[in-house]
N, C-alpha and C. Protein backbone atom coordinates (compact mmCIF):
# COMPACT_ATOMS: atom_id res chain seq x y z
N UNK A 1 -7.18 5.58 10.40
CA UNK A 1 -5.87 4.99 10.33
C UNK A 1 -5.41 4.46 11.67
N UNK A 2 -5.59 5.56 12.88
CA UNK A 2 -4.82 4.34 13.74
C UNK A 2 -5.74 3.62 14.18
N UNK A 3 -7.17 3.41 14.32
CA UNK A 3 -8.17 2.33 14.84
C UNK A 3 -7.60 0.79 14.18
N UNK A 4 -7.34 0.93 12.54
CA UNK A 4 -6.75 -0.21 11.29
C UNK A 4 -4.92 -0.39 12.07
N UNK A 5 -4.17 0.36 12.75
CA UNK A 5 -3.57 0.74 12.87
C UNK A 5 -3.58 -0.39 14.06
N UNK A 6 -4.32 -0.12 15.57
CA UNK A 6 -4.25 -1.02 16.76
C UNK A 6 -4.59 -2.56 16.52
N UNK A 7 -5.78 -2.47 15.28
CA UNK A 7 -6.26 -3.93 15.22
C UNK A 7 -5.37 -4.28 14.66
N UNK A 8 -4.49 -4.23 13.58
CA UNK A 8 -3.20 -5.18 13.03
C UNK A 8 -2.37 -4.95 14.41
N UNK A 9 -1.97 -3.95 15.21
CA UNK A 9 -1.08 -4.13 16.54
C UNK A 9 -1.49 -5.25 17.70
N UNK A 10 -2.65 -5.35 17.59
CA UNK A 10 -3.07 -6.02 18.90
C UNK A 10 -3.74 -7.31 18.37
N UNK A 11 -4.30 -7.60 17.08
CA UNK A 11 -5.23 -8.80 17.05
C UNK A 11 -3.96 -9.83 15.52
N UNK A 12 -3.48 -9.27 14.98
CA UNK A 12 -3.10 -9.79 13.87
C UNK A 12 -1.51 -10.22 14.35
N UNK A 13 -1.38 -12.40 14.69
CA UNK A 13 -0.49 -12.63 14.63
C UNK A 13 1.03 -11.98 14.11
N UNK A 14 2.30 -12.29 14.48
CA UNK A 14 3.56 -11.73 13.54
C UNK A 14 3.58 -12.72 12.44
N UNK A 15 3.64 -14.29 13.06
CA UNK A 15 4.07 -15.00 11.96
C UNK A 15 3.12 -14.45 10.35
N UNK A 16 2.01 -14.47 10.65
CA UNK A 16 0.78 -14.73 9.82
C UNK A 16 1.40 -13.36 8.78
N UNK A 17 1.52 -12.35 9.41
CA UNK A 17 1.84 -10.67 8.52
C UNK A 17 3.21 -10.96 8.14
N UNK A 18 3.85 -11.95 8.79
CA UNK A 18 4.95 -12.12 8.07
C UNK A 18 5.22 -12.80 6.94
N UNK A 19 4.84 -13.41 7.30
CA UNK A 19 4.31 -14.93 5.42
C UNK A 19 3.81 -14.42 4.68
N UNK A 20 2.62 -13.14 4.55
CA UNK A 20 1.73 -12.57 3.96
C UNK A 20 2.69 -11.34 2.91
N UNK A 21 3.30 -10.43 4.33
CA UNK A 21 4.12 -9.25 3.74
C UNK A 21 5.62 -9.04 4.47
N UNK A 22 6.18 -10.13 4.08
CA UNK A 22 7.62 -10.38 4.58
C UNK A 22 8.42 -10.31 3.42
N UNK A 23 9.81 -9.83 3.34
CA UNK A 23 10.89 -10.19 2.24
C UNK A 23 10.32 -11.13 1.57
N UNK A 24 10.58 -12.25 1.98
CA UNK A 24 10.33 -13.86 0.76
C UNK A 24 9.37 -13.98 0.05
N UNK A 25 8.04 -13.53 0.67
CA UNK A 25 7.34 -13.44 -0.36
C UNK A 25 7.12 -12.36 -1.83
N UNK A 26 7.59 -12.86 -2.46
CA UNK A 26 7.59 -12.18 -4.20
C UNK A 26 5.49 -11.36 -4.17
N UNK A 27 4.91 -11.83 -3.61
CA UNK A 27 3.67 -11.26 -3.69
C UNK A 27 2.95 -10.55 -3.05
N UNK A 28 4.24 -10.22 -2.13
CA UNK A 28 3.70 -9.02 -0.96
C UNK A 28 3.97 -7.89 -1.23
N UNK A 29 4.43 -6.88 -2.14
CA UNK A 29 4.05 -5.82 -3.09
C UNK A 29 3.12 -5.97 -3.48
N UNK A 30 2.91 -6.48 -4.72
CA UNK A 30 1.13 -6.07 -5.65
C UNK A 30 0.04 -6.58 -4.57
N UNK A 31 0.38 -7.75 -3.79
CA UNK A 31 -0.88 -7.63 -2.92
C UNK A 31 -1.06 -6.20 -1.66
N UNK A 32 0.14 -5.79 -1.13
CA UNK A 32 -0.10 -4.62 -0.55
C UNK A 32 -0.86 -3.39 -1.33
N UNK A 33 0.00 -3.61 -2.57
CA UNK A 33 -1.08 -2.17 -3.63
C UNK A 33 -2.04 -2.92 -3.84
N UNK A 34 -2.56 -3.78 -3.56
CA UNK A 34 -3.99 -4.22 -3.90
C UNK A 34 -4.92 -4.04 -2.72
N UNK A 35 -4.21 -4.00 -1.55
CA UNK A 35 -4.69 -3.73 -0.14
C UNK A 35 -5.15 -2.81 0.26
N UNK A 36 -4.20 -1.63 -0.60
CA UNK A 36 -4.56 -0.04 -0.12
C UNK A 36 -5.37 0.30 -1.14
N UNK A 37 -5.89 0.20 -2.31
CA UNK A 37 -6.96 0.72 -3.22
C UNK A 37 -7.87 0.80 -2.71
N UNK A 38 -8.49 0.28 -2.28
CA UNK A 38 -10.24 0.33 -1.45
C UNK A 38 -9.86 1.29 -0.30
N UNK A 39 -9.01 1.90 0.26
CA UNK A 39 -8.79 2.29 1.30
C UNK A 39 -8.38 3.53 1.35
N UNK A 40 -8.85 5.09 2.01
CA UNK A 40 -8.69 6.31 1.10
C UNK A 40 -8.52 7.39 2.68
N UNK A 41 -6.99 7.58 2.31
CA UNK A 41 -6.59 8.03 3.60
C UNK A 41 -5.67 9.38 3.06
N UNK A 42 -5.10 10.29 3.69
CA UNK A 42 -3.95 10.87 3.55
C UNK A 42 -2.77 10.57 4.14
N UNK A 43 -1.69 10.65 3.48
CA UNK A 43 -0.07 10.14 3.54
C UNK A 43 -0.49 10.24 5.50
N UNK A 44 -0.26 11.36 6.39
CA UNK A 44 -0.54 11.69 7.66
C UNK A 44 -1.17 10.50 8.16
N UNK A 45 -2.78 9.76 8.01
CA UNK A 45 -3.42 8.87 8.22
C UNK A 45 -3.20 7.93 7.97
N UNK A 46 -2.66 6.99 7.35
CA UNK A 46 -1.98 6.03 6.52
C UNK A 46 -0.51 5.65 7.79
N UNK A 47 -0.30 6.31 8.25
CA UNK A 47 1.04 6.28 9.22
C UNK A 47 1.19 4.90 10.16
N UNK A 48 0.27 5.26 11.01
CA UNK A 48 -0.30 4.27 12.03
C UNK A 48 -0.45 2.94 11.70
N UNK A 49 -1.28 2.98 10.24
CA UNK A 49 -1.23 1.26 9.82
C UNK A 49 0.24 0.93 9.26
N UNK A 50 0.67 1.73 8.81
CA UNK A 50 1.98 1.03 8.21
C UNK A 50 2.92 0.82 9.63
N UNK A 51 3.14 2.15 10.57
CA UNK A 51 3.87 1.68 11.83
C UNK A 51 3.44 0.26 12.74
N UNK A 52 2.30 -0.24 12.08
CA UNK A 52 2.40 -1.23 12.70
C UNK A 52 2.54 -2.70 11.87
N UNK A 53 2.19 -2.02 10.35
CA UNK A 53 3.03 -3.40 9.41
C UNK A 53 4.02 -3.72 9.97
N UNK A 54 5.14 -2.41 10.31
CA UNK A 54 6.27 -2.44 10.07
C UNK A 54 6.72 -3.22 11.13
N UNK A 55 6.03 -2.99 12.63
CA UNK A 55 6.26 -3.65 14.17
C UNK A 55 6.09 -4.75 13.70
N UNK A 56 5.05 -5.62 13.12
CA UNK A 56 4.89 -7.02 12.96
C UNK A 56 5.98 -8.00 12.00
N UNK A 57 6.66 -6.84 11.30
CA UNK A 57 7.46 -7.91 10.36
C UNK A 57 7.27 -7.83 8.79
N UNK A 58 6.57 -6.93 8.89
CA UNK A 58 6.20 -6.26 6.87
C UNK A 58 7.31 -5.68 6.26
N UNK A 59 8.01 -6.23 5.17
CA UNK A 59 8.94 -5.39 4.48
C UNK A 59 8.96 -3.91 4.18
N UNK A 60 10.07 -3.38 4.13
CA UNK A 60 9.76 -1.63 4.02
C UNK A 60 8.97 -1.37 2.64
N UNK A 61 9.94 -2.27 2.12
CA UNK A 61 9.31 -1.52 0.42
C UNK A 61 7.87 -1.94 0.37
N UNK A 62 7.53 -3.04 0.76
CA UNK A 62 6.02 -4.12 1.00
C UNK A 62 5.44 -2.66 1.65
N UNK A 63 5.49 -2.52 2.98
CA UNK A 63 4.69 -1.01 3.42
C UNK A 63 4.49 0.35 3.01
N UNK A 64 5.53 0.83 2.21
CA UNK A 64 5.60 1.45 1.80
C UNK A 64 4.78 1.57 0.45
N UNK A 65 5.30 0.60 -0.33
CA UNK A 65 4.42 0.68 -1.69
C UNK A 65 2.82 0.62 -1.21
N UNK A 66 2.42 -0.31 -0.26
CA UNK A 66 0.90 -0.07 1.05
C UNK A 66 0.58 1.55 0.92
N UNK A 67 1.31 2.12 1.87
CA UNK A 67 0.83 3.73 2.24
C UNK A 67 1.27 4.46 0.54
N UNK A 68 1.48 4.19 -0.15
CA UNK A 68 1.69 5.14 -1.32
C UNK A 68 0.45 4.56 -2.28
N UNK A 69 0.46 3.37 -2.27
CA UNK A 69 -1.57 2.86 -2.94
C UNK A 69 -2.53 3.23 -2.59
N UNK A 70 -2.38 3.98 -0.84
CA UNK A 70 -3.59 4.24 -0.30
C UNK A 70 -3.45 5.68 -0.71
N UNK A 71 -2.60 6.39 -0.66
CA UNK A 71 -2.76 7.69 -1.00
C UNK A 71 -2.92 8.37 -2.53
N UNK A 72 -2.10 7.01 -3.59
CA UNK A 72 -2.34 7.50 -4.74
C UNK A 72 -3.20 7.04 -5.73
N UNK A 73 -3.53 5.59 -5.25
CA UNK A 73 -4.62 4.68 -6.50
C UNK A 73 -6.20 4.28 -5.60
N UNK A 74 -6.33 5.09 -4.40
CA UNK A 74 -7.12 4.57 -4.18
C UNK A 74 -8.91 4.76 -4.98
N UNK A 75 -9.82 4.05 -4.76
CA UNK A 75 -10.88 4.04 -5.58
C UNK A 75 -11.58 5.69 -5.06
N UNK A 76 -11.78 6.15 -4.39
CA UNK A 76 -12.05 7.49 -3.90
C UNK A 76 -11.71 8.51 -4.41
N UNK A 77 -9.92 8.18 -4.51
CA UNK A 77 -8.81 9.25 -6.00
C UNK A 77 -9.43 9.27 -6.87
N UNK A 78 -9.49 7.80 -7.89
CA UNK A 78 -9.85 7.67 -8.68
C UNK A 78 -11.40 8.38 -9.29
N UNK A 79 -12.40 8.27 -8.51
CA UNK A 79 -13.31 8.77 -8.99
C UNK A 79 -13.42 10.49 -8.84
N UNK A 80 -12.82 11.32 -8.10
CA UNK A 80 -12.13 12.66 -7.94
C UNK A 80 -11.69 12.89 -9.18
N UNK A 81 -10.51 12.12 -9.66
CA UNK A 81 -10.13 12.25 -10.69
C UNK A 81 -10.78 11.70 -12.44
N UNK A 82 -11.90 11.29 -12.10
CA UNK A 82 -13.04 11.13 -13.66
C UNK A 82 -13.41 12.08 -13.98
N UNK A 83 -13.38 13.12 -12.93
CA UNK A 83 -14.18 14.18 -12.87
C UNK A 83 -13.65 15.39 -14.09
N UNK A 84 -12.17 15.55 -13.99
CA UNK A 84 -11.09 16.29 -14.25
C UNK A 84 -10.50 15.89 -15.82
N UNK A 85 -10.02 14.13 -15.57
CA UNK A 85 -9.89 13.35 -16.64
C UNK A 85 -10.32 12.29 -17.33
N UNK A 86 -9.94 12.91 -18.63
CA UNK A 86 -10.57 11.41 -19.96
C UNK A 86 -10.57 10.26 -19.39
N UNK A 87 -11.28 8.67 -19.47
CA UNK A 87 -10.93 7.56 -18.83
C UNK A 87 -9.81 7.06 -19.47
N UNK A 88 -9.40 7.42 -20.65
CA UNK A 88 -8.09 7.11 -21.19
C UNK A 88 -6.64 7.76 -20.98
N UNK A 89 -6.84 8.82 -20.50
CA UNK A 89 -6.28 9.87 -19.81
C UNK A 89 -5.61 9.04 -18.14
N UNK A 90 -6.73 9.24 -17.67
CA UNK A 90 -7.22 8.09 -16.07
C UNK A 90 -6.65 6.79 -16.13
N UNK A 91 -6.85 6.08 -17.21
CA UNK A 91 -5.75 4.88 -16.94
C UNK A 91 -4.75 4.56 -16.94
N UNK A 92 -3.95 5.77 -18.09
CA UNK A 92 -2.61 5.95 -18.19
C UNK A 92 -2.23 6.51 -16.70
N UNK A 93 -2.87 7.14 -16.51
CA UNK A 93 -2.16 7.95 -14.96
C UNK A 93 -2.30 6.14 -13.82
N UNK A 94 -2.95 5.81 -13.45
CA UNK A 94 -3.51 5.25 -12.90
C UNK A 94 -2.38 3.72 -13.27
N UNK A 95 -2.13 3.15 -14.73
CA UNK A 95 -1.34 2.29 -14.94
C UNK A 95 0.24 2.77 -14.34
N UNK A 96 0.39 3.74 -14.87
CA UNK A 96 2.29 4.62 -14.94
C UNK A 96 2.24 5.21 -13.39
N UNK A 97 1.22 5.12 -12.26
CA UNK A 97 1.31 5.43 -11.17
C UNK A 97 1.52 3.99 -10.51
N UNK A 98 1.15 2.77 -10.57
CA UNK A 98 0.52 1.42 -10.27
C UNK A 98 1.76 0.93 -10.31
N UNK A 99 2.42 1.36 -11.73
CA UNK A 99 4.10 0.21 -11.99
C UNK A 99 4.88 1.08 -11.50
N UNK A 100 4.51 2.28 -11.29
CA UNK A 100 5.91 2.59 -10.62
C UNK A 100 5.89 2.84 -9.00
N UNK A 101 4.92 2.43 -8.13
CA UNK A 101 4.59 2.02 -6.64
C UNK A 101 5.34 0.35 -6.97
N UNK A 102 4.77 -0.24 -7.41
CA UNK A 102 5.54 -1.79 -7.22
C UNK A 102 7.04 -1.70 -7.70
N UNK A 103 7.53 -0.83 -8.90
CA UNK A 103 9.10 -0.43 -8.92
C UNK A 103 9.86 -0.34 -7.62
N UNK A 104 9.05 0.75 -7.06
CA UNK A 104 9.60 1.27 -5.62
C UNK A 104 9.67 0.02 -4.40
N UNK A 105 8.43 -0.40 -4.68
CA UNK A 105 8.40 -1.59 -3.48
C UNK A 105 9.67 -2.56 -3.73
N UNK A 106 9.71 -2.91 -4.64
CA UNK A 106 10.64 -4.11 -5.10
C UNK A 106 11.96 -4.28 -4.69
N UNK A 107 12.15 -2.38 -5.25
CA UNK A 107 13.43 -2.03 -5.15
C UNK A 107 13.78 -1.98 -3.55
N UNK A 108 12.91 -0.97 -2.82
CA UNK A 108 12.89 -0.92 -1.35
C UNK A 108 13.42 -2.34 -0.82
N UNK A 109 12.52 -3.20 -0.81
CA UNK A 109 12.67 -4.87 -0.44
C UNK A 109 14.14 -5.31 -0.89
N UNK A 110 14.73 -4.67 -2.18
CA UNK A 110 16.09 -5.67 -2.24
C UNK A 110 16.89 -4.55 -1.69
N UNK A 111 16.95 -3.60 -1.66
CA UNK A 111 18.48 -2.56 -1.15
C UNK A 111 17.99 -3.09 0.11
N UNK A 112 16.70 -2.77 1.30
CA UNK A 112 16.95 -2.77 2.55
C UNK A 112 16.74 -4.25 2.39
């Protein structure tokens, strides 16, 4: 986390993270939860990259819904959890976890 953490601090323009995961864009939620799935950290580890979304200009709810994909949908979870549950079981968790990270983001983005 903070190695992902310095390289968005030190190499990744503001404008660029801003256009990407700024307020205005309507697609910087689901692309942030789409960002953190491949990516398999704990809430603790996860810190660093979002403190530095956040320095560059990333919406709260946009980062936030980020560090809550990495900790709850990521592909690593997911297969932990085949183990335990049905795949029909697994998608329901996995769908009703998914819409309600982008709920949060959305919401985050319009109150703040």
């Amino acid at each position: 986390g903070i190695g992902i953490g310095a390289l968005i601090h030190g190499f990744v323009p503001e404008d660029a993270l801003v256009s990407i995961m700024g307020e205005d864009a309507w697609w910087s939620v689901p692309l942030s939860v789409l960002l953190g799935i491949p990516l398999y950290s704990n809430a603790a580890g996860v810190i660093p990259i979002v403190s530095a979304l956040l320095d560059k200009g990333a919406a709260l709810g946009t980062a936030l819904a980020f560090m809550m994909s990495v900790v709850a949908l990521s592909l690593p979870e997911m297969i932990i959890l085949r183990r335990v549950l049905k795949p029909q079981l697994l998608a329901i968790f996995a769908a009703v976890i998914g819409v309600s990270i982008l709920i949060t983001g959305y919401l985050f983005n319009l109150v703040m």
